[in-house]
PDB file of N, CA and C in Angstrom:
ATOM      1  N   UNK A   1       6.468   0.264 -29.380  1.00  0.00           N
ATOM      2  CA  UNK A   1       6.258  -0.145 -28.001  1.00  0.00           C
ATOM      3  C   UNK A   1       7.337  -1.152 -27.608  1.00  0.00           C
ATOM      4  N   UNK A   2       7.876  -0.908 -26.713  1.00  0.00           N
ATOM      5  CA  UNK A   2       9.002  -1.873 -26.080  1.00  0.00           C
ATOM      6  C   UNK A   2       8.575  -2.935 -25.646  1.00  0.00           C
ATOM      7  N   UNK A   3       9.019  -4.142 -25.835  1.00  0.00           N
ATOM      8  CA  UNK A   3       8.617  -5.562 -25.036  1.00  0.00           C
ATOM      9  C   UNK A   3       8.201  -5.534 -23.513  1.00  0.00           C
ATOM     10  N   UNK A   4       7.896  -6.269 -23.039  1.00  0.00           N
ATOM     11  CA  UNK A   4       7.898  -6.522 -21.351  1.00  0.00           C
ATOM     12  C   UNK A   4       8.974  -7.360 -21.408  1.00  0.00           C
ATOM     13  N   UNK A   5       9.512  -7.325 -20.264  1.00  0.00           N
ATOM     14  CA  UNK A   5      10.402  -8.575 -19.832  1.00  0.00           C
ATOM     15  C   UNK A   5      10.010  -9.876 -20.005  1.00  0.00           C
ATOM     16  N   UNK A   6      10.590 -10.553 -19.897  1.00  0.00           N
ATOM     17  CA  UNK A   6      10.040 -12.132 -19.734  1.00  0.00           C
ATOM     18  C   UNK A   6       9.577 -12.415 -18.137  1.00  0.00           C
ATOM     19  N   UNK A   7       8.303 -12.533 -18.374  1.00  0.00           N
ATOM     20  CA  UNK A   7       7.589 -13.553 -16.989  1.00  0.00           C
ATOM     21  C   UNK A   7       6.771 -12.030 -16.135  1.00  0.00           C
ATOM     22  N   UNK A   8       6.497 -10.794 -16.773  1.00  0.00           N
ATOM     23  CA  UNK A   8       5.875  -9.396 -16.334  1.00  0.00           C
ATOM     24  C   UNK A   8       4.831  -9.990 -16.005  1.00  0.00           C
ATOM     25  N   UNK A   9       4.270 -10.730 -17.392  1.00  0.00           N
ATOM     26  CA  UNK A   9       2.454 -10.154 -16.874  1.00  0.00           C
ATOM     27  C   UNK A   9       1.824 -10.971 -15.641  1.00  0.00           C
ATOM     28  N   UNK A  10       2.997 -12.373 -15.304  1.00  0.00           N
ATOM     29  CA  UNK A  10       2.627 -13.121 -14.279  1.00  0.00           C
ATOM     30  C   UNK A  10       3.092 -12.344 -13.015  1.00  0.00           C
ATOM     31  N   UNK A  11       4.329 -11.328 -12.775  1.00  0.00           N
ATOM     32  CA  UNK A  11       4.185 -10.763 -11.802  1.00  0.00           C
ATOM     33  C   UNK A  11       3.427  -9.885 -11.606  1.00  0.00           C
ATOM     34  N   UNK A  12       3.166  -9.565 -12.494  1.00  0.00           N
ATOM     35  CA  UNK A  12       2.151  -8.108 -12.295  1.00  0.00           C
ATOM     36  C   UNK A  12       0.802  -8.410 -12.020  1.00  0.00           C
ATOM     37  N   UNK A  13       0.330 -10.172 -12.431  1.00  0.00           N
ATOM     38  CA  UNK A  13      -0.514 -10.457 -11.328  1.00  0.00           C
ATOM     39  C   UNK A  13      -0.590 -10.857 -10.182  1.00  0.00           C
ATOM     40  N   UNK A  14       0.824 -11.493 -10.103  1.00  0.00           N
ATOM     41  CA  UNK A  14       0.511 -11.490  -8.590  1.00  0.00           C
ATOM     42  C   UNK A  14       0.622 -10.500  -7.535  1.00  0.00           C
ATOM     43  N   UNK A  15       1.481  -9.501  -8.730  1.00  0.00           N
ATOM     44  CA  UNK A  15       1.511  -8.197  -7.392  1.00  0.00           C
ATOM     45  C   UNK A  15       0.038  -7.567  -7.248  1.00  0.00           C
ATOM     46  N   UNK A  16      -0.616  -7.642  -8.406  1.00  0.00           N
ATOM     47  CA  UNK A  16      -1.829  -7.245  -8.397  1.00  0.00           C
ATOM     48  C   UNK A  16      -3.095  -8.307  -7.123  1.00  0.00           C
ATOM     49  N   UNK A  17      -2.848  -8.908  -6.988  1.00  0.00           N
ATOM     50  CA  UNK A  17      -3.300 -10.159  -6.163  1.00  0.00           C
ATOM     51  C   UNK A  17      -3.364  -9.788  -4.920  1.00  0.00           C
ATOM     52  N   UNK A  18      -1.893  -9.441  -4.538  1.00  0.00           N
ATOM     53  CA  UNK A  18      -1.375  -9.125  -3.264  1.00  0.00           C
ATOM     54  C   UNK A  18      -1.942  -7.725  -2.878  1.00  0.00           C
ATOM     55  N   UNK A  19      -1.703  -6.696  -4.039  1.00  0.00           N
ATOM     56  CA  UNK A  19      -2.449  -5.912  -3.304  1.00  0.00           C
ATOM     57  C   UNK A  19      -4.167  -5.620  -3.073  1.00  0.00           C
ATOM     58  N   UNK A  20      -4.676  -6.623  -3.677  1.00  0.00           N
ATOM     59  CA  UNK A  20      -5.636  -6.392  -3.796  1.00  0.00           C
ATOM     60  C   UNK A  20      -6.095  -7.113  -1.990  1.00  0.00           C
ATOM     61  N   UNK A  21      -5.729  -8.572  -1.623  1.00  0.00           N
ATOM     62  CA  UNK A  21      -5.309  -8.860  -0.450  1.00  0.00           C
ATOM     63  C   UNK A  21      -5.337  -7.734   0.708  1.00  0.00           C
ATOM     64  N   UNK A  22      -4.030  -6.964   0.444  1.00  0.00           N
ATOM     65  CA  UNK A  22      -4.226  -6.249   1.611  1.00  0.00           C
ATOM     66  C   UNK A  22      -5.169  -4.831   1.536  1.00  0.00           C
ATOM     67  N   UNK A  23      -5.677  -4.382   0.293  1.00  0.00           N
ATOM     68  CA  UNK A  23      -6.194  -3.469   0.242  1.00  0.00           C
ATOM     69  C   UNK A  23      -7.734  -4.383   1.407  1.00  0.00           C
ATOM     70  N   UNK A  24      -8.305  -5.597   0.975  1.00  0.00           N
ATOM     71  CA  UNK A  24      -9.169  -6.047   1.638  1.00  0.00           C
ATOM     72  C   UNK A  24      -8.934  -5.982   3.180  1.00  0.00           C
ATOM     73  N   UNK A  25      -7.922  -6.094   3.955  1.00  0.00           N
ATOM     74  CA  UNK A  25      -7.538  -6.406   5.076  1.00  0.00           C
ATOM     75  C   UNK A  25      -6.832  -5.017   5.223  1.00  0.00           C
ATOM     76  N   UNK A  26      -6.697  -4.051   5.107  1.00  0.00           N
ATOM     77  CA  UNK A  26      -6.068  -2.739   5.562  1.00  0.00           C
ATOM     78  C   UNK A  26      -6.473  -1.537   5.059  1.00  0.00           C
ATOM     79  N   UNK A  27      -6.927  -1.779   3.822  1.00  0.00           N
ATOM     80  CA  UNK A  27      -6.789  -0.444   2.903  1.00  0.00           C
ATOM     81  C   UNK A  27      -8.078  -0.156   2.608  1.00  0.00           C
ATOM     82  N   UNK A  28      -9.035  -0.919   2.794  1.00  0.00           N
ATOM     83  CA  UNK A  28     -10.438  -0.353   2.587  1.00  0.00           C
ATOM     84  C   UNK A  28     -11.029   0.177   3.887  1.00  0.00           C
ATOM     85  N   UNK A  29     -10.601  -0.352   5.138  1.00  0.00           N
ATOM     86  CA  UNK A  29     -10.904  -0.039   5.935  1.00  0.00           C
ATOM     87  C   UNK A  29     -10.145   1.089   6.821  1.00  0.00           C
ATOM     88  N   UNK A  30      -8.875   1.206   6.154  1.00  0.00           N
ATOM     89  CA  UNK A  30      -8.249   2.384   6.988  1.00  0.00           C
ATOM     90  C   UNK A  30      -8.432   3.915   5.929  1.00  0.00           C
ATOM     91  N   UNK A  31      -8.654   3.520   4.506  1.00  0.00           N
ATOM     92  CA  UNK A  31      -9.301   4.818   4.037  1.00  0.00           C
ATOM     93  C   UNK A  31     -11.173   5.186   4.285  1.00  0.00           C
ATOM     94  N   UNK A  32     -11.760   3.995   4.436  1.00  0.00           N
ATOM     95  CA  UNK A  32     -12.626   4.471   5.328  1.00  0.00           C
ATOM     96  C   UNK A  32     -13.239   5.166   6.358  1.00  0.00           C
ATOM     97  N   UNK A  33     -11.960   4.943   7.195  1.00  0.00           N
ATOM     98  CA  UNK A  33     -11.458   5.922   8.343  1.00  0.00           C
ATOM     99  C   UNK A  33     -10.777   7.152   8.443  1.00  0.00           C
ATOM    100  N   UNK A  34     -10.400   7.179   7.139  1.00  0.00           N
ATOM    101  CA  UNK A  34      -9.836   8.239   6.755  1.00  0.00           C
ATOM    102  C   UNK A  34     -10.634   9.040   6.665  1.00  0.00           C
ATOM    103  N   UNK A  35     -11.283   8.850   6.000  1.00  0.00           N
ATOM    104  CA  UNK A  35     -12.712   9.807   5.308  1.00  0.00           C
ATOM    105  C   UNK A  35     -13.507  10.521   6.682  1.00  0.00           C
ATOM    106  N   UNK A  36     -13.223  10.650   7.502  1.00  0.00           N
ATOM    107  CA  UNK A  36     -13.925  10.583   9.100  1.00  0.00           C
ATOM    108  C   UNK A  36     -13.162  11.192   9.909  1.00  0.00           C
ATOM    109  N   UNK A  37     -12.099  10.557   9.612  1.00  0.00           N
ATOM    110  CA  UNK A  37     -10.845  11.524  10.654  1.00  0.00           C
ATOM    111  C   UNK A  37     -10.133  12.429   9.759  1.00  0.00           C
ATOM    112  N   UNK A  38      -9.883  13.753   9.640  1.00  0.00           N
ATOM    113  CA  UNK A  38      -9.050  14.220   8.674  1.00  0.00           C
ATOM    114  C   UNK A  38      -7.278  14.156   9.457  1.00  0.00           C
ATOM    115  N   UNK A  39      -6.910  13.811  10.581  1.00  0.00           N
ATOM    116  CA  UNK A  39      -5.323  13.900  10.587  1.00  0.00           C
ATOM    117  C   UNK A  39      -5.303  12.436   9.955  1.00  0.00           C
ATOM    118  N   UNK A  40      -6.069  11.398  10.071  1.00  0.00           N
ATOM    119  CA  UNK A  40      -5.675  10.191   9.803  1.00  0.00           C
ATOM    120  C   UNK A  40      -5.725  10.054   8.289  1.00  0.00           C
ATOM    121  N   UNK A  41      -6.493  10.895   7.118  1.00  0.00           N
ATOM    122  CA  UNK A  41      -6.434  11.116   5.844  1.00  0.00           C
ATOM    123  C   UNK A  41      -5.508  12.294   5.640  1.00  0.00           C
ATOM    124  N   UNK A  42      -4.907  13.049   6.641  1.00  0.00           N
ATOM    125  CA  UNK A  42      -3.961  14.063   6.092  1.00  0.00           C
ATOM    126  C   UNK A  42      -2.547  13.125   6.369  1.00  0.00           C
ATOM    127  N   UNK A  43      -2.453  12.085   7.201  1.00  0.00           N
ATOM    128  CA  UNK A  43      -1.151  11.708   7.386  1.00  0.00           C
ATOM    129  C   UNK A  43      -1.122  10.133   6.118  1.00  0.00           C
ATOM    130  N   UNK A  44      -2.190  10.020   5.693  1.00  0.00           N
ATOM    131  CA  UNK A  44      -2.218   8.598   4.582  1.00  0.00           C
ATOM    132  C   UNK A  44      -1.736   9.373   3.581  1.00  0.00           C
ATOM    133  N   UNK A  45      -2.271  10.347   3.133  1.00  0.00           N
ATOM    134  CA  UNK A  45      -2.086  11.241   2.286  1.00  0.00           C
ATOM    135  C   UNK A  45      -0.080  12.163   2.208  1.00  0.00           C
ATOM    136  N   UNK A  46       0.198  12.735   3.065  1.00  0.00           N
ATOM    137  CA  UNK A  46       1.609  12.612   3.170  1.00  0.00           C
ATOM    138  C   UNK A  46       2.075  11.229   3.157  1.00  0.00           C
ATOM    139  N   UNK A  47       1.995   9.889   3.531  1.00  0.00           N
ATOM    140  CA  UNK A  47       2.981   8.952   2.914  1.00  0.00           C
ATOM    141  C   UNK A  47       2.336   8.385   1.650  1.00  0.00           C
ATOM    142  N   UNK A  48       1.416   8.822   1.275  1.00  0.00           N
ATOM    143  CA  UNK A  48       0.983   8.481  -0.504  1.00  0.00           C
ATOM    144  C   UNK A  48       2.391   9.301  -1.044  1.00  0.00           C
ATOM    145  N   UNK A  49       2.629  10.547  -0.798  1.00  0.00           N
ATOM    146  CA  UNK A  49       3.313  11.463  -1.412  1.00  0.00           C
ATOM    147  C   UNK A  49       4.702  11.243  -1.529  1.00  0.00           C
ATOM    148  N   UNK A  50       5.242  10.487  -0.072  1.00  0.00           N
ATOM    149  CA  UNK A  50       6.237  10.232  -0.079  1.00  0.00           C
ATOM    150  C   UNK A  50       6.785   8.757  -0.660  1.00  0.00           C
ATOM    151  N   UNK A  51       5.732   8.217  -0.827  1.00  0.00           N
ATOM    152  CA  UNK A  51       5.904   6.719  -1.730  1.00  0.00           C
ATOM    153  C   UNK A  51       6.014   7.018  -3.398  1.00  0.00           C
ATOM    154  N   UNK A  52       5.210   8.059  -3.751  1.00  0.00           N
ATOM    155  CA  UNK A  52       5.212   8.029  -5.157  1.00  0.00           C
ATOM    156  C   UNK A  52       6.579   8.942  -5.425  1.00  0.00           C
ATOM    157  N   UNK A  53       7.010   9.323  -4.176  1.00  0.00           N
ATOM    158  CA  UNK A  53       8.295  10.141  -4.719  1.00  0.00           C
ATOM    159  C   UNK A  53       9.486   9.051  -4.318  1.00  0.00           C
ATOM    160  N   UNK A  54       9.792   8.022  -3.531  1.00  0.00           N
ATOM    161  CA  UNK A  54      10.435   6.990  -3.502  1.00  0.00           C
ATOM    162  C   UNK A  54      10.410   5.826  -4.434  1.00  0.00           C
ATOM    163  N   UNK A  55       9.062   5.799  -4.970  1.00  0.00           N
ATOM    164  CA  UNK A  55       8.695   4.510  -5.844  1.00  0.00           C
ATOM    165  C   UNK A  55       8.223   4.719  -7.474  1.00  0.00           C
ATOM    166  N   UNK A  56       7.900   6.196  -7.991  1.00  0.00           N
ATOM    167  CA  UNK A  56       7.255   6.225  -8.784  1.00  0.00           C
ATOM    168  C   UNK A  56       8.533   6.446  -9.926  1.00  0.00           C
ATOM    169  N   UNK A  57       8.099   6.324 -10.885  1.00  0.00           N
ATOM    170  CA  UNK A  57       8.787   5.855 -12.065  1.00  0.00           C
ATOM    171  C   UNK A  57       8.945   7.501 -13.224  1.00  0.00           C
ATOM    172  N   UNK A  58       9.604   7.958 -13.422  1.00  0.00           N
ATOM    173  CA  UNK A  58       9.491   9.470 -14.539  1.00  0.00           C
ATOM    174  C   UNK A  58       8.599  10.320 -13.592  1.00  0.00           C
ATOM    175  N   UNK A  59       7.384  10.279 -15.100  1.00  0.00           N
ATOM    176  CA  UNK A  59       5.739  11.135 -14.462  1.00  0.00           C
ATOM    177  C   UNK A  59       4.734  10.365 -14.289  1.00  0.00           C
ATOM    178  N   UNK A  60       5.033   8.587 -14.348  1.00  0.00           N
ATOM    179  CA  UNK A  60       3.930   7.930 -14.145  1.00  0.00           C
ATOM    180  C   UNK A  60       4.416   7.686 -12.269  1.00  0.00           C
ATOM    181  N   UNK A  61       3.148   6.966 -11.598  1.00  0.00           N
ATOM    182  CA  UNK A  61       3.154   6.849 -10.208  1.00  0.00           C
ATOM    183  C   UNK A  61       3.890   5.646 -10.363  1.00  0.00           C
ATOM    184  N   UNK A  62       4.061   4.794  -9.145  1.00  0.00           N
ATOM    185  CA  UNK A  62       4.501   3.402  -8.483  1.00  0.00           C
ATOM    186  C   UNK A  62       4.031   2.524  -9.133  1.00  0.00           C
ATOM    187  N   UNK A  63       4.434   1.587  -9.948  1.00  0.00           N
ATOM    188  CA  UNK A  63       3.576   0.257 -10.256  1.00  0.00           C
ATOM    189  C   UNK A  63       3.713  -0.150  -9.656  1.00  0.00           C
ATOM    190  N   UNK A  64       1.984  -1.449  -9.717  1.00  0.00           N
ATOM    191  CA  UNK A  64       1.623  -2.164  -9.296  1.00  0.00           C
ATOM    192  C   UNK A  64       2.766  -3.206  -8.239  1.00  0.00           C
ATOM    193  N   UNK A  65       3.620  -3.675  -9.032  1.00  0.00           N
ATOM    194  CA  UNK A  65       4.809  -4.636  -9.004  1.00  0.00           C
ATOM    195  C   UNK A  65       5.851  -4.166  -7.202  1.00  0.00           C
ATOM    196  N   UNK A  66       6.021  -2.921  -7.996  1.00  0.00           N
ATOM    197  CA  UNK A  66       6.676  -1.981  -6.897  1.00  0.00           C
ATOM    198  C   UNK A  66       5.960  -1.808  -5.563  1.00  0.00           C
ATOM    199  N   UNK A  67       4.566  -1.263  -5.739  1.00  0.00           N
ATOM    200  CA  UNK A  67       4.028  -1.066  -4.540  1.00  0.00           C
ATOM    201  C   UNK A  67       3.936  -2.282  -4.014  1.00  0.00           C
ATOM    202  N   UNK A  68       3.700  -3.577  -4.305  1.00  0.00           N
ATOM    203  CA  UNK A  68       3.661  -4.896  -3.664  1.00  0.00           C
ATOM    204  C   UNK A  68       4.552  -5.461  -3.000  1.00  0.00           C
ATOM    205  N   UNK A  69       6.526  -5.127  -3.787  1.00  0.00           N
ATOM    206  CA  UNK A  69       7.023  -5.484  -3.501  1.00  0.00           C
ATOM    207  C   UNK A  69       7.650  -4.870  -2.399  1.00  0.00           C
ATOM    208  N   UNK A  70       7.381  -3.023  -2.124  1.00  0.00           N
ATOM    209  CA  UNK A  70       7.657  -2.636  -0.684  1.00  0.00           C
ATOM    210  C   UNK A  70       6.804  -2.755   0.241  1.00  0.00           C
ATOM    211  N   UNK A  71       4.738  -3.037   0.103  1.00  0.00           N
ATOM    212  CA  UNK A  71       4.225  -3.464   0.808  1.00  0.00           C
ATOM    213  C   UNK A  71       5.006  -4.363   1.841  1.00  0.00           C
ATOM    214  N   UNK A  72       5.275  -5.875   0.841  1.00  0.00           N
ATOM    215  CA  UNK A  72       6.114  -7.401   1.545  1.00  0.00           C
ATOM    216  C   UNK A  72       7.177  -7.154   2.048  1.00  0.00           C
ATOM    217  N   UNK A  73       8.126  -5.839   1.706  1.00  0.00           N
ATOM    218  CA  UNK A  73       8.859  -5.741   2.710  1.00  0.00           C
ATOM    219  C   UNK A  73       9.160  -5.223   3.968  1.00  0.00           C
ATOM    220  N   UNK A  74       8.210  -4.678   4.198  1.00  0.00           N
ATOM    221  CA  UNK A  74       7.886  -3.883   4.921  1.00  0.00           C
ATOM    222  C   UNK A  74       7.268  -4.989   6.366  1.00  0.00           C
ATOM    223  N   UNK A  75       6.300  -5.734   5.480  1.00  0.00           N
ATOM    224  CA  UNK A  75       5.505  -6.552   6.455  1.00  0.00           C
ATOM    225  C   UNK A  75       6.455  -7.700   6.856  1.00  0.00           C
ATOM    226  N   UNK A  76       7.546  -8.179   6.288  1.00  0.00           N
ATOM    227  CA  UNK A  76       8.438  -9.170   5.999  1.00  0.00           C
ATOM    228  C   UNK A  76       9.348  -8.685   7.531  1.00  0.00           C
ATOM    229  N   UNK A  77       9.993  -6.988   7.209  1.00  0.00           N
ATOM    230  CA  UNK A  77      10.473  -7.019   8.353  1.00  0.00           C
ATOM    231  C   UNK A  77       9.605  -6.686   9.634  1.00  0.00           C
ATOM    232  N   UNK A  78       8.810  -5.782   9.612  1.00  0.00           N
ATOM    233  CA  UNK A  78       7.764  -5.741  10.863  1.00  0.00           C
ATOM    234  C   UNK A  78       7.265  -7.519  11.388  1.00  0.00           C
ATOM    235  N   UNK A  79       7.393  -8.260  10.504  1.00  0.00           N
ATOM    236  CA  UNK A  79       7.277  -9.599  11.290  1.00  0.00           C
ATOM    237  C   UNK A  79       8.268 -10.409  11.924  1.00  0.00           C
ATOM    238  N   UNK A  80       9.425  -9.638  11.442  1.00  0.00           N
ATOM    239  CA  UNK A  80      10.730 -10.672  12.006  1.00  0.00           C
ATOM    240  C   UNK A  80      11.111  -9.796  13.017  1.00  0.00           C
ATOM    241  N   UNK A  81      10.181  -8.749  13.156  1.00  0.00           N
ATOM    242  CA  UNK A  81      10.185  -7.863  14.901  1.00  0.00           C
ATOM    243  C   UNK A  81       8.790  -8.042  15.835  1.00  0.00           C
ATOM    244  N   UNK A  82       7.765  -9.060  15.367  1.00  0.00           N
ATOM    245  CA  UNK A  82       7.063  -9.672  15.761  1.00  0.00           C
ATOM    246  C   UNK A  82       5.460  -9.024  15.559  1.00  0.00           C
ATOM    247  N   UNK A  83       5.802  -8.137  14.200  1.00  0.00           N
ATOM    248  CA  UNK A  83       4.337  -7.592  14.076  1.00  0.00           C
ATOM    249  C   UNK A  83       3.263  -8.099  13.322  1.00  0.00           C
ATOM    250  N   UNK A  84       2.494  -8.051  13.398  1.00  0.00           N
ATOM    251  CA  UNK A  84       1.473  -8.644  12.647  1.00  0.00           C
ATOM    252  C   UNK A  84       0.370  -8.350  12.791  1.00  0.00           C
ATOM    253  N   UNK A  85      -0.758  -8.164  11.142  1.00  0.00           N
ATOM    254  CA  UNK A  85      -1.346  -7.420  10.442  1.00  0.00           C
ATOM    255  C   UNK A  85      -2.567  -7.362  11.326  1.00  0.00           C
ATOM    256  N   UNK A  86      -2.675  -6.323  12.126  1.00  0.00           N
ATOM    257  CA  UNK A  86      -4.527  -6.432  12.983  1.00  0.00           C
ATOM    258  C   UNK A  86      -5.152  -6.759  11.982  1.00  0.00           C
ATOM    259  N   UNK A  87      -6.264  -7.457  12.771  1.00  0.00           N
ATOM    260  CA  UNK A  87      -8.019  -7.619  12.220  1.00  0.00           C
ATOM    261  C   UNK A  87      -8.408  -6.278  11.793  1.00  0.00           C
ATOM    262  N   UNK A  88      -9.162  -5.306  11.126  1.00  0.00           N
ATOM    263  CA  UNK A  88      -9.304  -4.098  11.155  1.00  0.00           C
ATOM    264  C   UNK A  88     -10.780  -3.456  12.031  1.00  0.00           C
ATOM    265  N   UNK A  89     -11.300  -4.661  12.801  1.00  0.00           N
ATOM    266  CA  UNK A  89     -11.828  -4.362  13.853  1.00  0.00           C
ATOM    267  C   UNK A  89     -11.074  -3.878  15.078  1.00  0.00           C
ATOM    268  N   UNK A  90      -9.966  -4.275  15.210  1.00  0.00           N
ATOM    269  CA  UNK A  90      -9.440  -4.447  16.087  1.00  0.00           C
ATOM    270  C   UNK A  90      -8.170  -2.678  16.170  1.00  0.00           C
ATOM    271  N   UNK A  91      -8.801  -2.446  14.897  1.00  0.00           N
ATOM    272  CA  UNK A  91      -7.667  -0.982  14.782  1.00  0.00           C
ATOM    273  C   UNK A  91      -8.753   0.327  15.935  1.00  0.00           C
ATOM    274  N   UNK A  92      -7.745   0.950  16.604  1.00  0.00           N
ATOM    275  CA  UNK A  92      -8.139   2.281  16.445  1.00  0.00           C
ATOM    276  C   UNK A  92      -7.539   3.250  15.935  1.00  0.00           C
ATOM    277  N   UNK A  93      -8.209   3.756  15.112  1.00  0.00           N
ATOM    278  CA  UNK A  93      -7.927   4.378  13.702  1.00  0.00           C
ATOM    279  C   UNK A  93      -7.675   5.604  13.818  1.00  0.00           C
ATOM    280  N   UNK A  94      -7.540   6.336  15.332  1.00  0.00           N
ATOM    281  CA  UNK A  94      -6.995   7.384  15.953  1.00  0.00           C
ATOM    282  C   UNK A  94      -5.719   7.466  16.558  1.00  0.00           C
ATOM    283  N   UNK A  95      -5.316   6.334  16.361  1.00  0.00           N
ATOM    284  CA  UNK A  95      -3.919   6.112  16.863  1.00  0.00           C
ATOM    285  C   UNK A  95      -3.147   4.983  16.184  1.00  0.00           C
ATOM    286  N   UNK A  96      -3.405   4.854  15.102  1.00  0.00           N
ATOM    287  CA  UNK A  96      -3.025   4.221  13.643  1.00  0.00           C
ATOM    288  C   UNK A  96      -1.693   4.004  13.901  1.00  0.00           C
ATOM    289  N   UNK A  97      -1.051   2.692  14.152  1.00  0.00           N
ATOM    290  CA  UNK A  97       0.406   2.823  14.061  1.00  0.00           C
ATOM    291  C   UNK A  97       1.443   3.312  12.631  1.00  0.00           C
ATOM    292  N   UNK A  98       2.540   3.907  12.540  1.00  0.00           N
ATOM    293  CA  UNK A  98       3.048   4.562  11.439  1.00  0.00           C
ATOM    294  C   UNK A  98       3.134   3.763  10.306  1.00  0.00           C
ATOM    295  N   UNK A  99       3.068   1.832  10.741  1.00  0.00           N
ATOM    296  CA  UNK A  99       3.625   0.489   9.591  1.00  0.00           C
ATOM    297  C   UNK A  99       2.163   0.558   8.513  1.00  0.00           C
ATOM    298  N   UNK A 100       0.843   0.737   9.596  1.00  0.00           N
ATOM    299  CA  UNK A 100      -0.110   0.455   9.361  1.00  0.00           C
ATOM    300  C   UNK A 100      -0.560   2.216   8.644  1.00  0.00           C
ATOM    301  N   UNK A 101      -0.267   3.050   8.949  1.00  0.00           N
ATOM    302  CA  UNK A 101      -0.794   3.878   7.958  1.00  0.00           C
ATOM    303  C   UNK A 101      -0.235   4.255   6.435  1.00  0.00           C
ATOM    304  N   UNK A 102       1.290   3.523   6.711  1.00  0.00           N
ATOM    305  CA  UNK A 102       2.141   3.211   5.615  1.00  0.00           C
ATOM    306  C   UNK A 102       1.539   2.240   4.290  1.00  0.00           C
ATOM    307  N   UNK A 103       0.502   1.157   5.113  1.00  0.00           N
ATOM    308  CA  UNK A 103       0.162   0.561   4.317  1.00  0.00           C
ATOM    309  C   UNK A 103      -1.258   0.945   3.778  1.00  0.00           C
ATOM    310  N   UNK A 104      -1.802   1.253   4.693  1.00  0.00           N
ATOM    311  CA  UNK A 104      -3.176   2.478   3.774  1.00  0.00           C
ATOM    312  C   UNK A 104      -2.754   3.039   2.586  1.00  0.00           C
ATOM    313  N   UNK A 105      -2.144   3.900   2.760  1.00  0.00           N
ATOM    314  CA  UNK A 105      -0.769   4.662   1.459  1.00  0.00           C
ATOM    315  C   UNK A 105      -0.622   3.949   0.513  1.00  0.00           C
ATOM    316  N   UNK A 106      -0.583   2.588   0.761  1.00  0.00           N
ATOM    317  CA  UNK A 106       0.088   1.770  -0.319  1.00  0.00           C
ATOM    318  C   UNK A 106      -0.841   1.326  -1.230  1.00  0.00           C
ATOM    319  N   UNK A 107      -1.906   0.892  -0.525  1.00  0.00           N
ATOM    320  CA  UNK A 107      -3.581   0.974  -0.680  1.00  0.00           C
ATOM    321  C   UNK A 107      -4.251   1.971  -1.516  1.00  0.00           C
ATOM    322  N   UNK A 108      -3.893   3.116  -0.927  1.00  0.00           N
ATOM    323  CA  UNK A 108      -4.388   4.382  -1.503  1.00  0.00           C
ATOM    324  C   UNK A 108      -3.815   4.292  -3.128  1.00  0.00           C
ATOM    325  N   UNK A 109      -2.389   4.547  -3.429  1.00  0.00           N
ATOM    326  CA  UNK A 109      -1.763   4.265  -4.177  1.00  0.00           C
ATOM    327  C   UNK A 109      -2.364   3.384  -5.581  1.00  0.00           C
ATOM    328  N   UNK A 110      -2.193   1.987  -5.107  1.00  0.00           N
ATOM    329  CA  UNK A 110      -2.694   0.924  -5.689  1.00  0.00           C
ATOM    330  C   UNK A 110      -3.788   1.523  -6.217  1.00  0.00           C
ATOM    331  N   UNK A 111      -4.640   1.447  -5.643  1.00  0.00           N
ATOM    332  CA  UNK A 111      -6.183   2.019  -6.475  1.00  0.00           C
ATOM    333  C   UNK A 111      -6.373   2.991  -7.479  1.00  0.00           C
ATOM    334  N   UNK A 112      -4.945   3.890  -6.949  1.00  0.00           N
ATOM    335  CA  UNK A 112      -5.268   5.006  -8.140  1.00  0.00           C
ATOM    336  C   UNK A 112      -4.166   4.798  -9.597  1.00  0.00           C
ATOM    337  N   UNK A 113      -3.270   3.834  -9.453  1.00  0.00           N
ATOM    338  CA  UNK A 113      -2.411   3.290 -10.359  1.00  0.00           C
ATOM    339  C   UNK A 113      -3.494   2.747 -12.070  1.00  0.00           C
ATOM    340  N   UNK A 114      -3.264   3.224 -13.001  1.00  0.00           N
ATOM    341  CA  UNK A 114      -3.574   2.747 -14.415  1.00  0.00           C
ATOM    342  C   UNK A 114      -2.414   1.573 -14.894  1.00  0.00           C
ATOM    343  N   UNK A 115      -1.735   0.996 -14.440  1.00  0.00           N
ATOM    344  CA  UNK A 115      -1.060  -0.193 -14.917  1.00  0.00           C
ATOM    345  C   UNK A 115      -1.293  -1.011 -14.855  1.00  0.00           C
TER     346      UNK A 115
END
């Protein structure tokens, strides 16, 4: 078995942290909605697909680390264009913006990751 890097298992909790964060604030509630609407679970579902083919590693999916760190960038630049994360009361989940179903995905992802 190969080493980890030096200082992994502390990122890998905090990426784990983070997503767990927004899975609370985005991702439980927009696959919720998913489950209800099928274009809004057929389009989470195409950018699951297209993340694990941008982010995923061989034949394993995206780690943890990874999905966190394009989550933050993502939200990093959508904020320095003045966006910021709805309440998920406040979503309608029929007209899901593309940042925000991106991050369902990421959500989706996360949960199904073994790392």
């Amino acid at each position: 078995m190969t080493p980890s890097p030096a200082g992994y298992s502390v990122r890998l909790a905090a990426a784990r942290a983070a997503l767990a964060d927004l899975a609370d604030r985005v991702g439980t509630p927009g696959l919720a909605a998913a489950a209800t609407l099928p274009g809004l679970l057929a389009a989470v579902d195409q950018h699951a697909a297209t993340l694990r083919d941008l982010l995923g590693e061989d034949d394993r999916g995206p780690s943890p680390i990874g999905l966190a760190g394009y989550a933050d960038g993502l939200r990093d630049m959508a904020g320095d264009l003045g966006w910021r994360l709805p309440q998920p009361e406040q979503v309608d989940w029929t007209r899901a913006p593309w940042l925000l179903v991106r991050l369902v995905a990421v959500c989706q992802l996360a949960a199904t990751t073994s790392r």
